[in-house]
Each structure stands twice: as C-alpha cells, then as structure tokens.
C-alpha atoms as a PDB file:
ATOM      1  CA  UNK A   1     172.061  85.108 116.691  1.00  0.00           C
ATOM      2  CA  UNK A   2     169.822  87.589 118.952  1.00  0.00           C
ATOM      3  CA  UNK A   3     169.433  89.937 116.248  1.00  0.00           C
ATOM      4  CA  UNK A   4     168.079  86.840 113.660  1.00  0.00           C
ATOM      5  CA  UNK A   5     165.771  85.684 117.456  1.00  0.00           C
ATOM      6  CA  UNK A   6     164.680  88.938 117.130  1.00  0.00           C
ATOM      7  CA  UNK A   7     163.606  89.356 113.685  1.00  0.00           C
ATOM      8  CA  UNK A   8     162.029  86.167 113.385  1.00  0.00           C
ATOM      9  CA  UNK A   9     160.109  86.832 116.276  1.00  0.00           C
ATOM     10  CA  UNK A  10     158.894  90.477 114.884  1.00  0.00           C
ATOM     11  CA  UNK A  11     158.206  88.800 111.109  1.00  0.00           C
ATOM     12  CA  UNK A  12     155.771  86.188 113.205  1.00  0.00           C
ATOM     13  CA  UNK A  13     153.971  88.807 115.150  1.00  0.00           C
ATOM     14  CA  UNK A  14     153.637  90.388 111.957  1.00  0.00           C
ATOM     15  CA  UNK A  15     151.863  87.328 110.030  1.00  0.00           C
ATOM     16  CA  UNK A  16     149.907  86.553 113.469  1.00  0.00           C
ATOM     17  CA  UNK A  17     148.700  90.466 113.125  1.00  0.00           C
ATOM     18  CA  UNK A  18     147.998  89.955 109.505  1.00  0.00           C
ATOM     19  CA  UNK A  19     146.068  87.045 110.028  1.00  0.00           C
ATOM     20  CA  UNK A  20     143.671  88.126 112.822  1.00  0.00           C
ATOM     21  CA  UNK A  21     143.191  91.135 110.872  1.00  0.00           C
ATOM     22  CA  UNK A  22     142.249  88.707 107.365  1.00  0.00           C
ATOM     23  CA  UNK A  23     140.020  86.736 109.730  1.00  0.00           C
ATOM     24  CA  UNK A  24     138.425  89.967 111.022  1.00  0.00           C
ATOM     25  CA  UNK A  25     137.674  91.388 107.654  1.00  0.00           C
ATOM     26  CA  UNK A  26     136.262  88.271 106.160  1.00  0.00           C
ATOM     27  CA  UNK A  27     133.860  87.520 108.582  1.00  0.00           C
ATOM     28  CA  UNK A  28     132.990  91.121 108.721  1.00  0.00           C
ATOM     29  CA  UNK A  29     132.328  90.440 104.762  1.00  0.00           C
ATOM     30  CA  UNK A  30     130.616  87.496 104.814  1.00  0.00           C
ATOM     31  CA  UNK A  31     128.225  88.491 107.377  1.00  0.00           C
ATOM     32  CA  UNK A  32     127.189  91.996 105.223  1.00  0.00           C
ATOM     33  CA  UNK A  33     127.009  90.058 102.414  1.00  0.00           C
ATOM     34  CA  UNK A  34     125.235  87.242 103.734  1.00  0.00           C
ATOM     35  CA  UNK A  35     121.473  88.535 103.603  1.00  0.00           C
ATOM     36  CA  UNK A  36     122.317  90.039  99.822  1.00  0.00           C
ATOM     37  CA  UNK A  37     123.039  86.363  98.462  1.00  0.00           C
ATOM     38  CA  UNK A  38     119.983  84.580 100.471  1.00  0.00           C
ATOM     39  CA  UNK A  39     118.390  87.274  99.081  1.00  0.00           C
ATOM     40  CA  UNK A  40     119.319  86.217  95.450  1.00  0.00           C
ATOM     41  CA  UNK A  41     119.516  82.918  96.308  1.00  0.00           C
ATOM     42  CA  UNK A  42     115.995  82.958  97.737  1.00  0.00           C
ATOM     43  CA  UNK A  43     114.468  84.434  94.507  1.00  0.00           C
ATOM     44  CA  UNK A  44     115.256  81.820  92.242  1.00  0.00           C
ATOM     45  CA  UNK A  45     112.933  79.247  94.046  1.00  0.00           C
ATOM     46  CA  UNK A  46     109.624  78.499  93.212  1.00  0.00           C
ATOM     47  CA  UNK A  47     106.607  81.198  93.844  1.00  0.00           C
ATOM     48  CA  UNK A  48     105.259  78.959  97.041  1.00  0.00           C
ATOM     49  CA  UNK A  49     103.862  80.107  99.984  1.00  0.00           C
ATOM     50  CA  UNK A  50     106.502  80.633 102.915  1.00  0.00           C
ATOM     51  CA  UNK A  51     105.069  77.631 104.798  1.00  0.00           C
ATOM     52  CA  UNK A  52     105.603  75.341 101.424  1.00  0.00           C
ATOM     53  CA  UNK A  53     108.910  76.827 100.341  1.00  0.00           C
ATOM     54  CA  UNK A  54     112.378  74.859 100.576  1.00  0.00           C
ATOM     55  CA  UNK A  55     114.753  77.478 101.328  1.00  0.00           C
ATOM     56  CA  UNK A  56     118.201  76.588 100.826  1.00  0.00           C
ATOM     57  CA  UNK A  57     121.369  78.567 100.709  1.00  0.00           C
ATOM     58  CA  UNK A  58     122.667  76.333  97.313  1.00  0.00           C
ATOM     59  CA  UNK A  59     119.732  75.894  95.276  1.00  0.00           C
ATOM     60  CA  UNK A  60     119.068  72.413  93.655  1.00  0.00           C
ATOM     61  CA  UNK A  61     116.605  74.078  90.912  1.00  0.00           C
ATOM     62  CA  UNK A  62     117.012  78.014  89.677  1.00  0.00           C
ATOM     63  CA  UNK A  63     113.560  78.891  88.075  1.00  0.00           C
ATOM     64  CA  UNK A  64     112.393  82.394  87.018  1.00  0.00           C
ATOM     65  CA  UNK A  65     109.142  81.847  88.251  1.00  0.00           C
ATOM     66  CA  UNK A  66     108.999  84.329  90.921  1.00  0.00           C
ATOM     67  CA  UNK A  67     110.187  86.926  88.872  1.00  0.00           C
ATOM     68  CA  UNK A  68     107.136  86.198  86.323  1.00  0.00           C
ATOM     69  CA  UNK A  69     104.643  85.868  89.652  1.00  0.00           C
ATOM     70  CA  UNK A  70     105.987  89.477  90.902  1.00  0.00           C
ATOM     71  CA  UNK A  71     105.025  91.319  87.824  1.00  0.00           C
ATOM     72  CA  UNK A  72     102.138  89.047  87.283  1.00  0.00           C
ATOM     73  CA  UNK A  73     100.459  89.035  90.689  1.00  0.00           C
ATOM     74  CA  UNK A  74     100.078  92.688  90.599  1.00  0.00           C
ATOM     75  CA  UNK A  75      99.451  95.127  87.821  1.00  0.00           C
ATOM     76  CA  UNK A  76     100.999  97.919  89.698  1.00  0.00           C
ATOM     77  CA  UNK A  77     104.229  96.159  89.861  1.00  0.00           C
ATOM     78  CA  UNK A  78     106.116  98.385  87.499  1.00  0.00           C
ATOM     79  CA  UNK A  79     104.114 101.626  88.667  1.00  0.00           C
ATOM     80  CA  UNK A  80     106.036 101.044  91.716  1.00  0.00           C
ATOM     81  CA  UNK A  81     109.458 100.726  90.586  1.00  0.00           C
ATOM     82  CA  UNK A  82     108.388 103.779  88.376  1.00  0.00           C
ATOM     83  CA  UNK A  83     107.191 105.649  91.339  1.00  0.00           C
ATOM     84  CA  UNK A  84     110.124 104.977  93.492  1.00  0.00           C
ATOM     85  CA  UNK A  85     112.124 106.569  90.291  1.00  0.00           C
ATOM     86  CA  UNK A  86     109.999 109.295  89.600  1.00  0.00           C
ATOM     87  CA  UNK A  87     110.649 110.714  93.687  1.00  0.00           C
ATOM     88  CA  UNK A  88     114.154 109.928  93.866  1.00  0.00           C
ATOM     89  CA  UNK A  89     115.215 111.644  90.818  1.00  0.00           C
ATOM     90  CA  UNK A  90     113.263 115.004  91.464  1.00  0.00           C
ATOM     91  CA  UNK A  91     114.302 114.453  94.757  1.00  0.00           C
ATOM     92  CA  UNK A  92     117.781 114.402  93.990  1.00  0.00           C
ATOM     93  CA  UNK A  93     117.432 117.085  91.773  1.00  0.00           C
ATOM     94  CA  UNK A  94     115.662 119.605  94.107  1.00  0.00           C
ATOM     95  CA  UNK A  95     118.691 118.497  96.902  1.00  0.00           C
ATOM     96  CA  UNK A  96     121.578 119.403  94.454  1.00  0.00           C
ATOM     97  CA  UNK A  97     119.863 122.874  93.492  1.00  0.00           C
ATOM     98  CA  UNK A  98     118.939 124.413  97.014  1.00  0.00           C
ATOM     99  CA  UNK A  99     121.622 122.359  99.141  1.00  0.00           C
ATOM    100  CA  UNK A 100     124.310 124.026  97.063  1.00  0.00           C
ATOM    101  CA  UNK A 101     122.592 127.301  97.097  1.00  0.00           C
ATOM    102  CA  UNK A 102     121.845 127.086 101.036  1.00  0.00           C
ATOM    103  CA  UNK A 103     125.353 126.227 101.264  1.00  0.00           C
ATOM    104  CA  UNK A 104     127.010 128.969  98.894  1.00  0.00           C
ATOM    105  CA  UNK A 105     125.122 131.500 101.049  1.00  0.00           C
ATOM    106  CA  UNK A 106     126.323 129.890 104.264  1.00  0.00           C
ATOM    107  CA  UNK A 107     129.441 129.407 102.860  1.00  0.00           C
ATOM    108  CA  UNK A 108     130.433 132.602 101.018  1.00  0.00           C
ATOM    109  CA  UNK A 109     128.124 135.375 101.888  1.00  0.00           C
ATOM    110  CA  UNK A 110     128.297 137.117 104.718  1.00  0.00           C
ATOM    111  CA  UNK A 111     124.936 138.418 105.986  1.00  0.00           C
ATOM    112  CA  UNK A 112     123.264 139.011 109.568  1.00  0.00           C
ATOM    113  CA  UNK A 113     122.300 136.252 111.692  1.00  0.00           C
ATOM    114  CA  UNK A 114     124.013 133.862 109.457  1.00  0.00           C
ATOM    115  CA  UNK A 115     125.536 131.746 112.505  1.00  0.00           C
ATOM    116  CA  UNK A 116     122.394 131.371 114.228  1.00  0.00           C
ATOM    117  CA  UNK A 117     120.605 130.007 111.397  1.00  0.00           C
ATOM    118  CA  UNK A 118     123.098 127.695 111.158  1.00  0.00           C
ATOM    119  CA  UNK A 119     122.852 126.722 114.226  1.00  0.00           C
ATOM    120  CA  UNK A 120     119.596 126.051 113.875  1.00  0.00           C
ATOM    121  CA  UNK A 121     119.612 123.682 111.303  1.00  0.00           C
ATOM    122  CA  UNK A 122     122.477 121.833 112.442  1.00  0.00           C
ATOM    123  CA  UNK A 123     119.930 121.223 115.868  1.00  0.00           C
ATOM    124  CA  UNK A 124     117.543 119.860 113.511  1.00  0.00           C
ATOM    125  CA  UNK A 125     119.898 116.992 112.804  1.00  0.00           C
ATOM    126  CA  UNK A 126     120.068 116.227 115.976  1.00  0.00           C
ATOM    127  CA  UNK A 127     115.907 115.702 116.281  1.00  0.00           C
ATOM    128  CA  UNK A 128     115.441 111.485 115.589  1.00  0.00           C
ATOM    129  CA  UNK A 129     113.739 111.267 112.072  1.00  0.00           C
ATOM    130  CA  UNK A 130     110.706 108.998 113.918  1.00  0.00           C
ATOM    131  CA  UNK A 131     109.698 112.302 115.954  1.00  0.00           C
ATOM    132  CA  UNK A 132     108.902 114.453 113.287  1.00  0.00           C
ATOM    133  CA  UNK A 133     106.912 111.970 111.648  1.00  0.00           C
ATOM    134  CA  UNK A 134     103.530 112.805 113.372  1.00  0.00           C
ATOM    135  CA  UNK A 135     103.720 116.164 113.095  1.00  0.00           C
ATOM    136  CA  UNK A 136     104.894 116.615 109.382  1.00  0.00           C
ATOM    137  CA  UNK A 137     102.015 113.605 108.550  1.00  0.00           C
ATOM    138  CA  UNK A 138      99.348 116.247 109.903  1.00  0.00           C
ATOM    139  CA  UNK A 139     101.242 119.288 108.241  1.00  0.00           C
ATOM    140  CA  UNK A 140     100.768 116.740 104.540  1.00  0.00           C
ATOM    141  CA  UNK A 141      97.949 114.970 105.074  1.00  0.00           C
ATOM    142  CA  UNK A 142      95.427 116.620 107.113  1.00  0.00           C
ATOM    143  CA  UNK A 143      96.102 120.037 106.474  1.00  0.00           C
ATOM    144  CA  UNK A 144      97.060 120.416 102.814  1.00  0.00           C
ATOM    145  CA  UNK A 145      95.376 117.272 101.648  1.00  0.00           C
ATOM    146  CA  UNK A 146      98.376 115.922  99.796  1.00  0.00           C
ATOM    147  CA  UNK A 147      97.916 111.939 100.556  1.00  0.00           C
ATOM    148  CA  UNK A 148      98.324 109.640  97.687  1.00  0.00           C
ATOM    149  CA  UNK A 149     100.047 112.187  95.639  1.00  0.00           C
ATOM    150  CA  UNK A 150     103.712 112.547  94.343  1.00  0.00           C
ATOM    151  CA  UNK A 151     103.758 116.593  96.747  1.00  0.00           C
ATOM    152  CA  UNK A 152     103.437 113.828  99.452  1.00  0.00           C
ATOM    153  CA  UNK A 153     106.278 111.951  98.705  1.00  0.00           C
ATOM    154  CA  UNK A 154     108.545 114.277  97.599  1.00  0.00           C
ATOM    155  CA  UNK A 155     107.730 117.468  99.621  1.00  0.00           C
ATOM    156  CA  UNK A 156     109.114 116.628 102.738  1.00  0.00           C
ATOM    157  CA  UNK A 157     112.619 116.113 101.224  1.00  0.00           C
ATOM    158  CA  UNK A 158     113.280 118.482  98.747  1.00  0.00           C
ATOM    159  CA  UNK A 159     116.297 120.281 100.648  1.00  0.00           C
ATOM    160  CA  UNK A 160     117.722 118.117 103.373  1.00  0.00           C
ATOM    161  CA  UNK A 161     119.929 119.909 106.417  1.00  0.00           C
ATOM    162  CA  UNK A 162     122.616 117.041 106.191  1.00  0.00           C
ATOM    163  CA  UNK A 163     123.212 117.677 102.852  1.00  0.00           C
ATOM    164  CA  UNK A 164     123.329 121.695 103.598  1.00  0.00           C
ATOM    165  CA  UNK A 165     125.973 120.804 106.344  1.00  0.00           C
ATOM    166  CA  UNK A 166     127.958 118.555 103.672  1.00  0.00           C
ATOM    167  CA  UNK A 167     128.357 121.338 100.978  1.00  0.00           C
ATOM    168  CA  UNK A 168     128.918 124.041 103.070  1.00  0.00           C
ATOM    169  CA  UNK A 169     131.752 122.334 104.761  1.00  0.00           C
ATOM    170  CA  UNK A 170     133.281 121.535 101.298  1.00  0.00           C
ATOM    171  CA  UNK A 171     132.497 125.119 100.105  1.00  0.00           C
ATOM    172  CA  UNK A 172     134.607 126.626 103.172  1.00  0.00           C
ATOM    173  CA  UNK A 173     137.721 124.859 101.655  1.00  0.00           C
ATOM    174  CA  UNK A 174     137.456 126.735  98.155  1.00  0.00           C
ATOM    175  CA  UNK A 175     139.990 129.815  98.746  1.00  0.00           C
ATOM    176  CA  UNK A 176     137.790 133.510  98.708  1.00  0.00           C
ATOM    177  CA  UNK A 177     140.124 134.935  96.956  1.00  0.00           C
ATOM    178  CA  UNK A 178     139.041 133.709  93.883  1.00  0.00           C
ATOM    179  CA  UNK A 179     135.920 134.923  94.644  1.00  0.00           C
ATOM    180  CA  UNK A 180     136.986 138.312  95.355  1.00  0.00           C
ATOM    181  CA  UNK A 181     138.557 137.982  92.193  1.00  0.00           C
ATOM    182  CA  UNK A 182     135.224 137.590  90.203  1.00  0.00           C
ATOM    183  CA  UNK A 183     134.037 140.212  92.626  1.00  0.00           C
ATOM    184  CA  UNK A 184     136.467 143.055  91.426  1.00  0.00           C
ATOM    185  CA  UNK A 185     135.629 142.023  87.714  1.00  0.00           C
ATOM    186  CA  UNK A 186     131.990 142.301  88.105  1.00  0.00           C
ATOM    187  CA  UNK A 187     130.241 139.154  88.873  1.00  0.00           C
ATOM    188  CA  UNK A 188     127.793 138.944  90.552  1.00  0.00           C
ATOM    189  CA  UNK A 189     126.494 136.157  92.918  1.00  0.00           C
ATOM    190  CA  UNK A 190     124.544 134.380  90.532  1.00  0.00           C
ATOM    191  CA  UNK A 191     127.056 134.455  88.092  1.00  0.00           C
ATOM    192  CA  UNK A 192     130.382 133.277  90.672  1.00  0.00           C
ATOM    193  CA  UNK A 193     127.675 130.209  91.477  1.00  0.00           C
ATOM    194  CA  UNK A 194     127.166 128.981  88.279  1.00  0.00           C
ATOM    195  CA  UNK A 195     130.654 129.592  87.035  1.00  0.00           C
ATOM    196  CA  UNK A 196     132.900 128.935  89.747  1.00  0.00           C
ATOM    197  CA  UNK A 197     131.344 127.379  92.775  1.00  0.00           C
ATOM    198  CA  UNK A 198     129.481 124.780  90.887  1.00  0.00           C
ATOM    199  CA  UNK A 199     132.291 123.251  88.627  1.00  0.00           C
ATOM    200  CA  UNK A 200     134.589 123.139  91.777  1.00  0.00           C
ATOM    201  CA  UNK A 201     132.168 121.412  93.993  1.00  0.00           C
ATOM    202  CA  UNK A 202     130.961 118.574  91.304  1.00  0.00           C
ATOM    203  CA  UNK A 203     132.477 115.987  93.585  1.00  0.00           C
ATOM    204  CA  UNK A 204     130.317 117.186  96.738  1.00  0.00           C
ATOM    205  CA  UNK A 205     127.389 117.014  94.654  1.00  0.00           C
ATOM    206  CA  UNK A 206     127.624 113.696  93.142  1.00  0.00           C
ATOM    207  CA  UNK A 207     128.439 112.476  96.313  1.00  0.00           C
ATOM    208  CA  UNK A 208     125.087 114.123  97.541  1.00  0.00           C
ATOM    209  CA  UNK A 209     123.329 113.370  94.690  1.00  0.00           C
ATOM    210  CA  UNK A 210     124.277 109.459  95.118  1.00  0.00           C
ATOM    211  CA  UNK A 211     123.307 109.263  98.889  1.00  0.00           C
ATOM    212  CA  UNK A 212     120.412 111.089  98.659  1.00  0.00           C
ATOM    213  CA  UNK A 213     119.302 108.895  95.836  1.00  0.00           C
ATOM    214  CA  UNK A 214     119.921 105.544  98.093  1.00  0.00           C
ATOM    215  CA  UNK A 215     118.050 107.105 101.135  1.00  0.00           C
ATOM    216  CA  UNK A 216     115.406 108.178  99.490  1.00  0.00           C
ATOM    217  CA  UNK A 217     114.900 104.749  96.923  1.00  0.00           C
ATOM    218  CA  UNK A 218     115.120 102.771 100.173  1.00  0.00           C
ATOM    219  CA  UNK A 219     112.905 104.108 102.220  1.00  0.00           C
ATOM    220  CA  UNK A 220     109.814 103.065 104.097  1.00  0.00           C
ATOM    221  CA  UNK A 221     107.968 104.683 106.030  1.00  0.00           C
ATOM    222  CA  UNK A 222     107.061 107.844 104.930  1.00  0.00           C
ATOM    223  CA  UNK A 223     106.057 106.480 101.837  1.00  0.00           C
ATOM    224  CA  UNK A 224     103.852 103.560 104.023  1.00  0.00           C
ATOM    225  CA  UNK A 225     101.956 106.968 105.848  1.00  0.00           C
ATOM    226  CA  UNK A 226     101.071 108.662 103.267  1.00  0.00           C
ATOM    227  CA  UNK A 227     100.164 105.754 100.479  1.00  0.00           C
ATOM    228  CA  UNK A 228      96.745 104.060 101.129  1.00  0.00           C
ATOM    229  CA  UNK A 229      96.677 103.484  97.485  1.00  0.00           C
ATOM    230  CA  UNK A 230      98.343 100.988  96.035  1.00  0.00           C
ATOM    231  CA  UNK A 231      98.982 102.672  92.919  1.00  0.00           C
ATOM    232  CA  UNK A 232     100.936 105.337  94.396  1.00  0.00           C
ATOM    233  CA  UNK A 233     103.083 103.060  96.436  1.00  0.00           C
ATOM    234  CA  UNK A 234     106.776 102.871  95.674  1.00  0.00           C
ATOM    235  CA  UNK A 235     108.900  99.536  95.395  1.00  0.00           C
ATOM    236  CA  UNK A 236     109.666  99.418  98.726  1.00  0.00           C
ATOM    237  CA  UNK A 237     106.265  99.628 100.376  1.00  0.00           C
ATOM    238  CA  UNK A 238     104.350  97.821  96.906  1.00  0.00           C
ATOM    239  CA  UNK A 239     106.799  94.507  98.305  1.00  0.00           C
ATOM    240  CA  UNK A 240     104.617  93.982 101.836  1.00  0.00           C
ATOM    241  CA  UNK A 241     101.619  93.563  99.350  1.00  0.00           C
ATOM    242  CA  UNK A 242     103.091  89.903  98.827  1.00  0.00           C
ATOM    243  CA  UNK A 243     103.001  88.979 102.840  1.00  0.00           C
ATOM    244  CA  UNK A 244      99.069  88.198 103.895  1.00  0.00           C
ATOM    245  CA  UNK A 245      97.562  87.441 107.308  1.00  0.00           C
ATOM    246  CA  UNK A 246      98.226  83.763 107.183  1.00  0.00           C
ATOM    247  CA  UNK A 247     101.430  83.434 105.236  1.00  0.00           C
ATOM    248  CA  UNK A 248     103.455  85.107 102.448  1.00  0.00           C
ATOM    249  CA  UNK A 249     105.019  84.539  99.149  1.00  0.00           C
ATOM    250  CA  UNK A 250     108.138  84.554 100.361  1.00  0.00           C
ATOM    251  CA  UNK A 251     110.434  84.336  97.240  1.00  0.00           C
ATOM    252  CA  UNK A 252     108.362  86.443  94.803  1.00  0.00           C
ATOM    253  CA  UNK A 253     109.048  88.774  97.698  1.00  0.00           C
ATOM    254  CA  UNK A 254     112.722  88.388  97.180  1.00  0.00           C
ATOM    255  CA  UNK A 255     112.115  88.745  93.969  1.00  0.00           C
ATOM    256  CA  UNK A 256     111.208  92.334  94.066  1.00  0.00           C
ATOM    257  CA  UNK A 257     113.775  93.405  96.407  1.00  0.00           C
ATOM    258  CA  UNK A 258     116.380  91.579  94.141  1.00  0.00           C
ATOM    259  CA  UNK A 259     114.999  93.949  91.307  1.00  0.00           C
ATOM    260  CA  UNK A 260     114.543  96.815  93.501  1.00  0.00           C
ATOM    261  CA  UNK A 261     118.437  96.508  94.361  1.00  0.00           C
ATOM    262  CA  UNK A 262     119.507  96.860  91.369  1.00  0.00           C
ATOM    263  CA  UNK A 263     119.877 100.399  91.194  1.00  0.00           C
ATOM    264  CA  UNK A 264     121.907 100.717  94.374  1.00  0.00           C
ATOM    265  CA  UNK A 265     124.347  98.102  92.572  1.00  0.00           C
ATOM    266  CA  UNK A 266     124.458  99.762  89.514  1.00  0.00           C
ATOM    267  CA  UNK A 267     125.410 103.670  91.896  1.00  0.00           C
ATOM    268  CA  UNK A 268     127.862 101.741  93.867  1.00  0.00           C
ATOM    269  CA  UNK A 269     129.434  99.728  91.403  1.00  0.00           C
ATOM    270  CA  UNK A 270     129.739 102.351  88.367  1.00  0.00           C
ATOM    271  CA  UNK A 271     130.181 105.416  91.041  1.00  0.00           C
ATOM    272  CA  UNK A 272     132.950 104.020  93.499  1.00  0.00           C
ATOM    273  CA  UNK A 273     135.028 106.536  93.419  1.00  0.00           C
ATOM    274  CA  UNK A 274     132.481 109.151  94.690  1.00  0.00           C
ATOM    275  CA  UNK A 275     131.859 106.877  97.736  1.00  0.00           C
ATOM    276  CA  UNK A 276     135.781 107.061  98.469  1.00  0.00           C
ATOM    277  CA  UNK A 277     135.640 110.335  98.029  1.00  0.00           C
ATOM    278  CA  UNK A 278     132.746 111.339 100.122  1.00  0.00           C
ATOM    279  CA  UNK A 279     134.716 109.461 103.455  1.00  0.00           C
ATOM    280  CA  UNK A 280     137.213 112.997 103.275  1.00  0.00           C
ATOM    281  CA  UNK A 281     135.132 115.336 101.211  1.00  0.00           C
ATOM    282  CA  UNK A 282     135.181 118.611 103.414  1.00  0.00           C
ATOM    283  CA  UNK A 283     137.553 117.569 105.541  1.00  0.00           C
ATOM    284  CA  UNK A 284     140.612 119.304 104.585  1.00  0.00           C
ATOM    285  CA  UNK A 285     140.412 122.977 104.427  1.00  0.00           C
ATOM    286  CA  UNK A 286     142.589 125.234 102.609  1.00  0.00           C
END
C-alpha cells in the first residue's frame, strides 16, 4: 500500500511538473508570436490613417487594400525590397568567402602573432555596435564620400568578427591529420580549402550564411545614416516613409513589414535544420 502511496504521489508530481512546464511554454509562445499575427492581422484593414483605423485582433472585413496603397503610395516601393536584396545577398556572399578564409588561417595555419590577432578581434565583439557608429559614419560618409550608394551599405559588413569566431571554432574540430595528409601529397593551401575544408564545413556556412542574411535584411540604422535618398533606402527604413508628423498609415505600414517578413519565413521555415544545428555547431571538438 506505501509503495502504490508512493507512486501515485511521484506520477502526480510528474503531471503537476508537466503542466507548469505546458503553461510556461505556451505563454512563452503566444507572447513571441503575438506581435507577428497583429502584425498580419493589422494589414488586412483598410489603408486609414492611425487616428481613423479600427484595429482589432479578429478582423470583421479582410481587404487587400493596404497592400495595393503600399506599392501605390510610393514608386520606390519595390526598389526597396530590391535594395534590401541586393545588400544582403552580396553581403552574405562576401561573409561566407573571407569568414571561412579568416577562419582556415586562424584555424589551420600556424603563423606569428596569430593569437594576438585573435585576440584582437574577439575584443572587437565586445565594443556595443551603437559606438562605432559615429566613427565608421565619418570613415563612409565624410571621408570617402560613399552616402547614398550600395559601398555604403554593404562596406561596413563584408567580413564580420562573429562570424570569424563561429568558423574558426567549427574548423578546430576537423582532425589535422587529414590535412597533413593533403600536405604530404602536395596540396597546397588553396587547394586543401577548396577541397577539403569547404565541403566539411557546409553546415557552418549555411548557418552563417542564414544569420547573416536575417541581420543584415532587418536592419535599421545603418541603412537610416547613410540613406537621405529615398531611392536608395532598403525595406526596412523605406516603411517610416508611411508615418508623418501628424499621424500615420498605420496598416499600409503593416503591410510592408508583412511583405518584408516574408523572407525570414521562407529561411526559417525551409532551413530549420540549420538553425538546430547552429545551437551546437563548434561545440564539440574532436
């Protein structure tokens, strides 16, 4: 009878632990998700003013209108999304090719002072992103006269020192033997890059190549500094165009960000895995 106490008693802590955990979970869920589905939700209404608009989180009425008013209202409105496209593909291009190499050399190759550049860099990630903004705004725009061009957007993030750190860590873990392998039969660096390192590391890159293309899609600011022209803003920036002085069109607003959020559903959704993956990637050595 104490024994059948006792399990009864452990098999109810159990569903009491289960449950708190369920009920931690979902409203952990439903409060990320929350500001995607108003967002949704909030496009579908009618292209009003904010003061006039009847927001509502079940919609009596779903009209496309603010979808037609966002690409109507402006002219530029695909020359933004195209914009934001244009810098975060060469940007994730230009990431893959010198984070990888950066990393191979850090990685693999053996050469004087290597530590203490290293070091370096990994100090750099520890600078806040606002601080550097002034200076590298007067490095762009004052001194090489780069504002309202593409070298403006992209420049400052062709080869960024997180994803250095990333591939180098995940580079450590592939066994130099192999390498010393290729060595004996005459490869040279180049060649144990492009043949060896690269196919082994695909996951690290796609997982660089898919976080680097969400950072640099959803950002802000940078692209607000060095855009006065509308034509060379991206998506993200082009969107504030709709909010005025004295009010703002608040769902053709939504509108936009619904479409500009697209892509990220479309990485996260197709590319899951990669995201799962990048939670461990360099993590386990040997």
């Amino acid at each position: 009878m104490g024994l059948f106490l006792e399990y009864r008693n452990n098999r109810l802590k159990r569903y009491v632990r289960n449950f708190v955990i369920l009920l931690a979970l979902t409203i952990f869920a439903i409060t990320t998700l929350f500001p995607i589905y108003f967002m949704i939700v909030s496009s579908f209404g009618p292209p009003v003013e904010a003061g006039a608009a009847n927001l509502e989180l079940f919609p009596s009425r779903v009209s496309l209108d603010s979808f037609k008013f966002f690409f109507n209202y402006s002219p530029y409105s695909v020359r933004w999304l195209l914009n934001s496209l244009i810098v975060s593909v060469v940007t994730v291009v230009s990431n893959v090719i010198f984070a990888s190499l950066a990393s191979y050399a850090f990685a693999k190759i053996r050469f004087k002072g290597r530590e203490v550049l290293f070091f370096i860099l990994l100090s750099a990630m520890m600078i806040p992103y606002q601080v550097t903004q002034v200076p590298l705004y007067v490095l762009i725009v004052n001194k090489f006269q780069f504002q309202n061009t593409f070298k403006a957007l992209i420049l400052p993030n062709l080869c960024g020192v997180y994803n250095i750190f990333l591939c180098k860590q995940f580079m450590q873990s592939i066994p130099t033997s192999i390498l010393e392998c290729a060595k004996i039969e005459g490869c040279s660096h180049p060649r144990i890059f492009a043949s060896i390192i690269v196919p082994l590391s695909k996951t690290v890159l796609a997982v660089m190549a898919i976080t680097t293309f969400m950072d640099t899609w959803n950002t802000f600011f940078w692209p607000f500094l060095v855009t006065s022209k509308i034509e060379m803003q991206t998506i993200q920036v082009g969107l504030k165009n709709f909010s005025f002085a004295n009010t703002t069109y608040f769902a053709p607003m939504m509108a936009g960000a619904t479409i500009a959020a697209i892509p990220m559903f479309i990485l996260f959704f197709s590319l899951q895995k990669y995201f799962l993956e990048g939670v461990t990637v360099g993590a386990v050595k040997g």
